[in-house]
PDB file of N, CA and C in Angstrom:
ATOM      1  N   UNK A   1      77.856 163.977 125.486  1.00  0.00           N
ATOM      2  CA  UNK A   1      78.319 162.625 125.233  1.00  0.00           C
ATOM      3  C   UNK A   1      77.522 161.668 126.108  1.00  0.00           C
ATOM      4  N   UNK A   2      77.096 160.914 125.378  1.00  0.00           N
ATOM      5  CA  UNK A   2      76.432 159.705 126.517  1.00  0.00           C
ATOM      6  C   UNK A   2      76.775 158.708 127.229  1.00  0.00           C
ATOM      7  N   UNK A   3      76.707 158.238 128.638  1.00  0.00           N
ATOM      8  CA  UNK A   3      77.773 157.392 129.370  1.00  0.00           C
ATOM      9  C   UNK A   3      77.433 156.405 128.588  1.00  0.00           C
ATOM     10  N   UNK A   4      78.203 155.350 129.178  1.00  0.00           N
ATOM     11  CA  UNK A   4      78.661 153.699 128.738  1.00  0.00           C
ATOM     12  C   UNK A   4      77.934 153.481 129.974  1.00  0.00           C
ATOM     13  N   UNK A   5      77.083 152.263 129.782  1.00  0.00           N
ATOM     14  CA  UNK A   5      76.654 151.810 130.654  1.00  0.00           C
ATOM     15  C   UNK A   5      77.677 150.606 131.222  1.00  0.00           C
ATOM     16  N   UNK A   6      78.473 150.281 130.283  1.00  0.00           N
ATOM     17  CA  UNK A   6      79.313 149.166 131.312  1.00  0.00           C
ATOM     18  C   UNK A   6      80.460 149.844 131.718  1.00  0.00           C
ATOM     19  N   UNK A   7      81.050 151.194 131.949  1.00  0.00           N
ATOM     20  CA  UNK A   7      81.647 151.491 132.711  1.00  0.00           C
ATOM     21  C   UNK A   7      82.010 151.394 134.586  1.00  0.00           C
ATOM     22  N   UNK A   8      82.716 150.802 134.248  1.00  0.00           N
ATOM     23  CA  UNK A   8      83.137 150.545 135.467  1.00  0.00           C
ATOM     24  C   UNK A   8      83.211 151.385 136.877  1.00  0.00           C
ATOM     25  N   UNK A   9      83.713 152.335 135.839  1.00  0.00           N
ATOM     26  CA  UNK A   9      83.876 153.610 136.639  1.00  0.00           C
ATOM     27  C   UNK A   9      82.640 154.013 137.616  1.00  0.00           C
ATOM     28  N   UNK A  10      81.539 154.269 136.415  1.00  0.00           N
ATOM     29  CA  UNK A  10      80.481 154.641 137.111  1.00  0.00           C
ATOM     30  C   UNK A  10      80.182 153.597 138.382  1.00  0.00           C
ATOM     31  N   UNK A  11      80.067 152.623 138.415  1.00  0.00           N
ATOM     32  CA  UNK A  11      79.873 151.632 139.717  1.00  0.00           C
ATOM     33  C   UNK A  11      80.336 152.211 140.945  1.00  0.00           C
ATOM     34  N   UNK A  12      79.005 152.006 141.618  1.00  0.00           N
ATOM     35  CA  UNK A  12      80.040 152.794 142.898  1.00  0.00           C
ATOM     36  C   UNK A  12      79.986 151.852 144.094  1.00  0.00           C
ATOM     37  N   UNK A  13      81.029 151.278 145.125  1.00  0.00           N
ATOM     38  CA  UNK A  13      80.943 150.523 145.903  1.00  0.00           C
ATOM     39  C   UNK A  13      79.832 151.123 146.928  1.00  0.00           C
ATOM     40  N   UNK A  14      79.282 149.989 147.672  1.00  0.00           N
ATOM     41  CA  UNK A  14      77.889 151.022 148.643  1.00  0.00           C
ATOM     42  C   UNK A  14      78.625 151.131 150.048  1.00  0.00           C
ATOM     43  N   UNK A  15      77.738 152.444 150.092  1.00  0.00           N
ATOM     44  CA  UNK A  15      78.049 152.743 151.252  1.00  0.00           C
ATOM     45  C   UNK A  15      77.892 152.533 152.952  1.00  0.00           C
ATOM     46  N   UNK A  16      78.667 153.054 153.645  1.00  0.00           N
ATOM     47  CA  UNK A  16      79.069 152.166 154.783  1.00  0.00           C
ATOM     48  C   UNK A  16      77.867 152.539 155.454  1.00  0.00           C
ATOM     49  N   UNK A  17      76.701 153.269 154.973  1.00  0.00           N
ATOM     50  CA  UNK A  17      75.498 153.816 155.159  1.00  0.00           C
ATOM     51  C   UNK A  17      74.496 152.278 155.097  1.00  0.00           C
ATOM     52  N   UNK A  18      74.659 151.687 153.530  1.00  0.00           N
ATOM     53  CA  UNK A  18      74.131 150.961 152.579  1.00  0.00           C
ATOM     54  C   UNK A  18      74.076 149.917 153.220  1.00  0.00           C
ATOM     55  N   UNK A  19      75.444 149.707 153.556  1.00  0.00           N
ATOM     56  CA  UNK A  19      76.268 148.001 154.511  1.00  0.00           C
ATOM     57  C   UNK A  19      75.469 147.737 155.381  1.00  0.00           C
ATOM     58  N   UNK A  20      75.508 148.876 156.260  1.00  0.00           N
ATOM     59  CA  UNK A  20      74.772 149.140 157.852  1.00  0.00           C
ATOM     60  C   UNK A  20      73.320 148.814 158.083  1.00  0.00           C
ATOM     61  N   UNK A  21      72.876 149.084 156.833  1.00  0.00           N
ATOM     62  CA  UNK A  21      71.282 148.825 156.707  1.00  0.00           C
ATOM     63  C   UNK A  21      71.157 147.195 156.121  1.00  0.00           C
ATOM     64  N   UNK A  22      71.805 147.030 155.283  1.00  0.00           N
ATOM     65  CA  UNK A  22      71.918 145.889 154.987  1.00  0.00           C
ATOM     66  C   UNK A  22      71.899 144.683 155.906  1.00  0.00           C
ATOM     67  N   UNK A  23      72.909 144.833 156.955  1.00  0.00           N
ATOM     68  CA  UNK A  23      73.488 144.174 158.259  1.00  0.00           C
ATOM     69  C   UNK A  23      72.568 144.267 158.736  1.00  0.00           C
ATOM     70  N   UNK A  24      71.490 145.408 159.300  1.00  0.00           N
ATOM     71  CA  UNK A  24      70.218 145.601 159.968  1.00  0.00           C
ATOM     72  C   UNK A  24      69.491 144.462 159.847  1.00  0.00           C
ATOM     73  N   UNK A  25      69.110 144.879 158.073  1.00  0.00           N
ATOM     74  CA  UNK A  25      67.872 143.947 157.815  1.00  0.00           C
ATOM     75  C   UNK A  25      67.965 142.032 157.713  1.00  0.00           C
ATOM     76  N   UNK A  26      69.247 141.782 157.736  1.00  0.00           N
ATOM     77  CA  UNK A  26      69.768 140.571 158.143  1.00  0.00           C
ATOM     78  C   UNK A  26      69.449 139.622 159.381  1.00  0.00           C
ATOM     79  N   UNK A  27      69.859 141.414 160.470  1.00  0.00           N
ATOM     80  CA  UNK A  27      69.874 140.510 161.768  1.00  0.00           C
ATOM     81  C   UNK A  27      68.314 140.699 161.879  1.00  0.00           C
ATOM     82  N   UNK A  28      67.580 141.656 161.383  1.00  0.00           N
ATOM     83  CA  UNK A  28      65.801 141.514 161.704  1.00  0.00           C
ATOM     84  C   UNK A  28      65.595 140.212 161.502  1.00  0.00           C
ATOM     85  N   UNK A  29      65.964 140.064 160.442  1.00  0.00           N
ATOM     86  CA  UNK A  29      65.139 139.070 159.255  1.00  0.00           C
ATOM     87  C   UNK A  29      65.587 137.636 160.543  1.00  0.00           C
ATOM     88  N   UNK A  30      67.128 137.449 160.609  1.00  0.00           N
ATOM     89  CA  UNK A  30      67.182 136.259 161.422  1.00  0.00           C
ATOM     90  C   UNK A  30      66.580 136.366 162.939  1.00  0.00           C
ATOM     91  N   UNK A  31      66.518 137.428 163.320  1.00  0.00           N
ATOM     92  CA  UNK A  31      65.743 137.440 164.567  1.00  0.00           C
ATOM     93  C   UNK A  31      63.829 137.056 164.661  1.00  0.00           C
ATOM     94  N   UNK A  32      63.574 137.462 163.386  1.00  0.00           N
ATOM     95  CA  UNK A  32      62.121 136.909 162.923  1.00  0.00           C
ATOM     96  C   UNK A  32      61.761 135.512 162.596  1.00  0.00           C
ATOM     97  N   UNK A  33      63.092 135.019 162.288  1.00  0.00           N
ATOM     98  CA  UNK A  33      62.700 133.368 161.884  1.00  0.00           C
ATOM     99  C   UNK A  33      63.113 133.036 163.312  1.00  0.00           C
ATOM    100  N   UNK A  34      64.003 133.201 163.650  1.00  0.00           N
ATOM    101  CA  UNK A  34      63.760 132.285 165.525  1.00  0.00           C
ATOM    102  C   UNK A  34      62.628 132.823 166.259  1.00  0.00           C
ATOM    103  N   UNK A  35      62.320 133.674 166.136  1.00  0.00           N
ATOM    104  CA  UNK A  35      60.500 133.285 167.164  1.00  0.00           C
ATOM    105  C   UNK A  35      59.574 133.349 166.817  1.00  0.00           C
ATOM    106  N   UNK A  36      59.732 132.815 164.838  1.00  0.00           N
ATOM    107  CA  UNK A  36      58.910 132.064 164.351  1.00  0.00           C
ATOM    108  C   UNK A  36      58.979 130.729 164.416  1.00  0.00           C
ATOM    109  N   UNK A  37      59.872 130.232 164.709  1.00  0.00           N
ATOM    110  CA  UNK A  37      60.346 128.721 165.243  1.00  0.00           C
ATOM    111  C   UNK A  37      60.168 128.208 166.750  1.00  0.00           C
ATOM    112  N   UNK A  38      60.307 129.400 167.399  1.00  0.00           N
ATOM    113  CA  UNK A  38      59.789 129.549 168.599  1.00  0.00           C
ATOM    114  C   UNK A  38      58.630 129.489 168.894  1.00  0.00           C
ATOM    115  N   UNK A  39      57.657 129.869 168.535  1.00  0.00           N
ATOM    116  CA  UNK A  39      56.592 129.973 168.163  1.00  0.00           C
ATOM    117  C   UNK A  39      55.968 128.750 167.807  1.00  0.00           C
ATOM    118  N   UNK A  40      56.507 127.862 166.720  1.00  0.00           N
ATOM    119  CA  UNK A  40      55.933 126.799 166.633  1.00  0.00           C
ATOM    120  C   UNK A  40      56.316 125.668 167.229  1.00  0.00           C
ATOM    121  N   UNK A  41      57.119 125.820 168.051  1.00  0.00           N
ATOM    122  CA  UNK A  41      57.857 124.753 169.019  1.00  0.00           C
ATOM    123  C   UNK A  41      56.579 124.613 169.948  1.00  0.00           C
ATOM    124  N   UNK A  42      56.454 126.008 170.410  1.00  0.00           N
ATOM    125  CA  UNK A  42      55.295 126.316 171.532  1.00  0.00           C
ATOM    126  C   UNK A  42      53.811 125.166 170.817  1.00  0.00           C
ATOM    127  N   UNK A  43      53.065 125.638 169.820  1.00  0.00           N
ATOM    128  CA  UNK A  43      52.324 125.167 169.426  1.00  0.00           C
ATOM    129  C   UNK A  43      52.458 124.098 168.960  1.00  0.00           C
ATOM    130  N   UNK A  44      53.818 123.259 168.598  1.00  0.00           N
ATOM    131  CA  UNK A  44      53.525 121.840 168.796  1.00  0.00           C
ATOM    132  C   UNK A  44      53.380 121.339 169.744  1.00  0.00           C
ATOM    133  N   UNK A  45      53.892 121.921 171.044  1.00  0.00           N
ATOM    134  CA  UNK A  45      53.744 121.493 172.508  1.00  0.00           C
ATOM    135  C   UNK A  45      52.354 121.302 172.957  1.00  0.00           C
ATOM    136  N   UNK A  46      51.345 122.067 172.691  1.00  0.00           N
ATOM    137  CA  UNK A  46      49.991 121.938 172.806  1.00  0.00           C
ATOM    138  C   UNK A  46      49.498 120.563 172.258  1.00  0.00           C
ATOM    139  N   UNK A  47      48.732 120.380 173.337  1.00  0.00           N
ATOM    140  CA  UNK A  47      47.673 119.256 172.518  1.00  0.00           C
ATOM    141  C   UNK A  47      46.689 119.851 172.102  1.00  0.00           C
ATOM    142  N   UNK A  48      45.652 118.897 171.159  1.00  0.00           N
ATOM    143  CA  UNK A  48      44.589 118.827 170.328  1.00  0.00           C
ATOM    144  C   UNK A  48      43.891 119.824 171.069  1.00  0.00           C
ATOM    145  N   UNK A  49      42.846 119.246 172.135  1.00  0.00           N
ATOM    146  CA  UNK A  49      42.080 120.221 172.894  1.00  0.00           C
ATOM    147  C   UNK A  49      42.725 121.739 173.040  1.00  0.00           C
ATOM    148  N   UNK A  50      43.651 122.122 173.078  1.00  0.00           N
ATOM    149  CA  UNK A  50      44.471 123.130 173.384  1.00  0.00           C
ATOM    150  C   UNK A  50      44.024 123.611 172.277  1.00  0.00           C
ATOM    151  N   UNK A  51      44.716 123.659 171.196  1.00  0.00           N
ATOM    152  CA  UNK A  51      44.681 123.664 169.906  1.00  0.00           C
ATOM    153  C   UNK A  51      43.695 124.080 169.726  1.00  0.00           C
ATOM    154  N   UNK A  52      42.240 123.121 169.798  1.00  0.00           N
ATOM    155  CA  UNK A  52      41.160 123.735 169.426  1.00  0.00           C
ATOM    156  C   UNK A  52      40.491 124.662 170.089  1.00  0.00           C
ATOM    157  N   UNK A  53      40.819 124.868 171.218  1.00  0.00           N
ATOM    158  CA  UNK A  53      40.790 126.493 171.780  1.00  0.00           C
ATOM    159  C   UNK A  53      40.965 128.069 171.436  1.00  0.00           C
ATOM    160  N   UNK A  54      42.283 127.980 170.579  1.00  0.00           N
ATOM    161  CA  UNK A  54      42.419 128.772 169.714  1.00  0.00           C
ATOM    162  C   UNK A  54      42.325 129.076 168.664  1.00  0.00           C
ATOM    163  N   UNK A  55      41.332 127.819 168.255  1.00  0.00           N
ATOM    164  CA  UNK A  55      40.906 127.786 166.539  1.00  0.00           C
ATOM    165  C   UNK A  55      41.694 127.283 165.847  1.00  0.00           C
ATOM    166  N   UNK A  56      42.827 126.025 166.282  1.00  0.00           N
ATOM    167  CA  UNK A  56      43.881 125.591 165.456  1.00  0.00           C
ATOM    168  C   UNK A  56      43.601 124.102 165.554  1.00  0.00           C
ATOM    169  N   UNK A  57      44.468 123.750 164.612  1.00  0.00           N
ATOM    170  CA  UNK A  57      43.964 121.892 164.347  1.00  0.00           C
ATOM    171  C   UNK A  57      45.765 121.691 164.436  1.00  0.00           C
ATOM    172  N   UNK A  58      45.593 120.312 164.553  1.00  0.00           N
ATOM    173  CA  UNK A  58      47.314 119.929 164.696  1.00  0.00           C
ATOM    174  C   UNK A  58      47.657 120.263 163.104  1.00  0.00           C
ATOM    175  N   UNK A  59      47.028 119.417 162.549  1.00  0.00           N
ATOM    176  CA  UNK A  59      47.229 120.073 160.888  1.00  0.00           C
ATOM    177  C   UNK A  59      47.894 121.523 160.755  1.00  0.00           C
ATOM    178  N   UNK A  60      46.734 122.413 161.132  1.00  0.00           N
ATOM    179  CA  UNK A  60      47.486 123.937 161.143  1.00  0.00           C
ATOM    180  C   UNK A  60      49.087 123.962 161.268  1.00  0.00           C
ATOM    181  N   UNK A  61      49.360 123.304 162.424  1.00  0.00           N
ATOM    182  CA  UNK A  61      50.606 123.691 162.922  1.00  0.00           C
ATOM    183  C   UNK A  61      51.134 123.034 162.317  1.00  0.00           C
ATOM    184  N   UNK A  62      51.502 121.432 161.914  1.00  0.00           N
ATOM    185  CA  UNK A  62      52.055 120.927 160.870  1.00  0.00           C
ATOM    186  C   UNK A  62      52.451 121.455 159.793  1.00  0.00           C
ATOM    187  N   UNK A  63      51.070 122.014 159.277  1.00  0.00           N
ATOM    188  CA  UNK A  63      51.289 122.558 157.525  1.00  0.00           C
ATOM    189  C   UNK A  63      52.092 124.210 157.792  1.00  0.00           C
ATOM    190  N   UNK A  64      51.799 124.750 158.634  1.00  0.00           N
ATOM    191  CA  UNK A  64      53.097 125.840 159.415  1.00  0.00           C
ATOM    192  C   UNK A  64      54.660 125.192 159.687  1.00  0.00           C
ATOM    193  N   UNK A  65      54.184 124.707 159.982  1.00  0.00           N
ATOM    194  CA  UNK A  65      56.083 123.758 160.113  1.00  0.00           C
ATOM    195  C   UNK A  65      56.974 123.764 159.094  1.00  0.00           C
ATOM    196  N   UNK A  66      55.734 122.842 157.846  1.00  0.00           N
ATOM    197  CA  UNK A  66      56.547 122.527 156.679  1.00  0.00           C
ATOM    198  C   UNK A  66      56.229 123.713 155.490  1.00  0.00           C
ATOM    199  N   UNK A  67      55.835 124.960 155.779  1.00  0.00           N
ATOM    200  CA  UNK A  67      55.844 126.042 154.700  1.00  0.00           C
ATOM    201  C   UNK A  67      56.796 126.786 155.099  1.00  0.00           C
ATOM    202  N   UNK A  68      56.772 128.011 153.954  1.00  0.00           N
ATOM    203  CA  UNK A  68      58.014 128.430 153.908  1.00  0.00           C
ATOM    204  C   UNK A  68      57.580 129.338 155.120  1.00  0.00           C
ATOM    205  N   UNK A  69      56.960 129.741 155.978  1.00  0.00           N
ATOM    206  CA  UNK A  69      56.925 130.966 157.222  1.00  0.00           C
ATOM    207  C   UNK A  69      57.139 129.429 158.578  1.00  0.00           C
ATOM    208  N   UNK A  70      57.222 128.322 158.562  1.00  0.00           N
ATOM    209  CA  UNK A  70      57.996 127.551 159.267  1.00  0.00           C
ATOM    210  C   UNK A  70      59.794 127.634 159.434  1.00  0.00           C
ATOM    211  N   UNK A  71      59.862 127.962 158.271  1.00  0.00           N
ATOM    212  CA  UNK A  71      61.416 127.809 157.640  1.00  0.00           C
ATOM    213  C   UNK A  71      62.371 128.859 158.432  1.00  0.00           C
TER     214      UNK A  71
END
């Protein structure tokens, strides 16, 4: 007999395995955008000359600010 795909039944809530990893990759993920923000706090702090020391233009860091790896 072939299942029903909209059975309910079959659905299975995830596991507290599933959750756990889930929760993981959450707190990575928010721990990666604060010292990516961190990060550009730093490099707006720099001036120009600075900047061009490391091969960066204020632009750079600007257009980092307002993309989505600013965010």
């Amino acid at each position: 007999m072939a299942s029903n795909p909209f059975d309910t039944a079959a659905v299975k809530a995830p596991s507290l395995a599933s959750l756990g990893g889930l929760v993981s990759y959450l707190m990575d993920h928010v721990q990666e955008r604060l010292e990516r923000r961190r990060q550009l706090r730093q490099l707006d702090a720099f001036d120009d000359r600075m900047l061009a020391d490391i091969g960066l233009s204020r632009c750079d860091v600007e257009s980092a600010k307002h993309s989505s790896f600013g965010r």
